[in-house]
Protein backbone atom coordinates (compact mmCIF):
# COMPACT_ATOMS: atom_id res chain seq x y z
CA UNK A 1 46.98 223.64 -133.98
CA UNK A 2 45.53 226.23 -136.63
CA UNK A 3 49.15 226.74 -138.13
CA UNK A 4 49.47 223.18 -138.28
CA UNK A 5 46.06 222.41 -139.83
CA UNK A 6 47.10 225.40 -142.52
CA UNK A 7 50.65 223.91 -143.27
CA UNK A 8 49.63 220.32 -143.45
CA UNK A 9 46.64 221.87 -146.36
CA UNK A 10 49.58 223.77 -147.79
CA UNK A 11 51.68 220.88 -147.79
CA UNK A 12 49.37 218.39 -149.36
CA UNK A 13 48.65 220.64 -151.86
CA UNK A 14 52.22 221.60 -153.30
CA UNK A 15 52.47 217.72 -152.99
CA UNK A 16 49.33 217.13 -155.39
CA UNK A 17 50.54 219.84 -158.01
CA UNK A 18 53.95 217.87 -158.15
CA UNK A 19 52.19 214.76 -158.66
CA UNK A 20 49.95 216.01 -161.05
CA UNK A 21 53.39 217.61 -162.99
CA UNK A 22 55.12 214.49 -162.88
CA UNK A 23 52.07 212.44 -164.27
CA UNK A 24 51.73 215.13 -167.57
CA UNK A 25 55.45 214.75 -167.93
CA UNK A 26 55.08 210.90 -168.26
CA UNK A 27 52.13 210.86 -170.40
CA UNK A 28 54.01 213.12 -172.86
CA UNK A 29 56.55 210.42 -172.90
CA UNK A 30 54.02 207.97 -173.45
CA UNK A 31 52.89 209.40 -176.23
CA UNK A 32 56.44 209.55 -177.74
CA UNK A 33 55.66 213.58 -178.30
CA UNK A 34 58.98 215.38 -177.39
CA UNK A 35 57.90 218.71 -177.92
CA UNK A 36 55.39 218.46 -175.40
CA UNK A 37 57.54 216.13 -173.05
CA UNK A 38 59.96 219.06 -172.79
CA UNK A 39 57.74 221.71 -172.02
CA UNK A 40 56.19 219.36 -169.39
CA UNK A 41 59.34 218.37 -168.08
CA UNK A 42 60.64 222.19 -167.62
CA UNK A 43 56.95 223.11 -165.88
CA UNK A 44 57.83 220.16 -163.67
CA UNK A 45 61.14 221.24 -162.72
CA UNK A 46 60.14 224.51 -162.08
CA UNK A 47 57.49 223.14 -159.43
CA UNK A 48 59.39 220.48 -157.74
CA UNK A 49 62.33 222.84 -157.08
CA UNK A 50 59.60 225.29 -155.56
CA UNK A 51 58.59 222.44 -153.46
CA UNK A 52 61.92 221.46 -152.62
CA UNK A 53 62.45 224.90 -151.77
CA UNK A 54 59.70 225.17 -149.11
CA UNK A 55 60.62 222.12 -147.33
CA UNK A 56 58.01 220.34 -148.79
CA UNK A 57 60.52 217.70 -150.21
CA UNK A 58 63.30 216.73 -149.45
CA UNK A 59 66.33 218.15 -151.34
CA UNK A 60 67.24 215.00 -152.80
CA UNK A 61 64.11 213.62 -152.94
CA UNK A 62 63.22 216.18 -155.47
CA UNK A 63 66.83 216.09 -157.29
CA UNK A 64 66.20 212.31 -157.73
CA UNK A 65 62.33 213.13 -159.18
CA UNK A 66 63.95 215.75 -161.74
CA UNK A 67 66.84 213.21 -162.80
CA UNK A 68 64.31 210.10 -163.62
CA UNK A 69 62.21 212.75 -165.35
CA UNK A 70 64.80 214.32 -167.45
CA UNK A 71 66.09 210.58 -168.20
CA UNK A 72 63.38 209.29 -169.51
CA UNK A 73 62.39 212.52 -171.72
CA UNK A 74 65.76 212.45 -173.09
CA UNK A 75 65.71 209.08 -173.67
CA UNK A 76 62.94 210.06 -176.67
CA UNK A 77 65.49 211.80 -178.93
């Protein structure tokens, strides 16, 4: 039970830092500022693929995350 209660923690935090990625990378966009829309998007990639990594998301779940990302930042320039 304590290596469950310390993975689920784990777990919902990765989960939060992804969210919290993917909303920075969207309000970039929003703002129509592609300088800071790519950085964003290339911190968020970073993470989700960590989380991906871990088993924290699934493979493709995260692979479809970074293609809507990327989509929308490149559809800016």
């Amino acid at each position: 039970m304590r290596q469950t209660e310390k993975k689920r923690a784990r777990n919902t935090a990765t989960k939060s830092h992804v969210k919290t990625r993917i909303k920075r990378v969207l309000s970039a966009v929003e703002g129509k500022n592609v300088d800071a829309s790519k950085e964003e998007l290339f911190t968020a990639i970073k993470v989700i693929d960590k989380a991906a990594a871990k088993g924290v998301l699934h493979k493709n779940n995260a692979a479809r995350k970074v293609s809507r990302l990327t989509k929308k930042v490149n559809s800016l320039s």
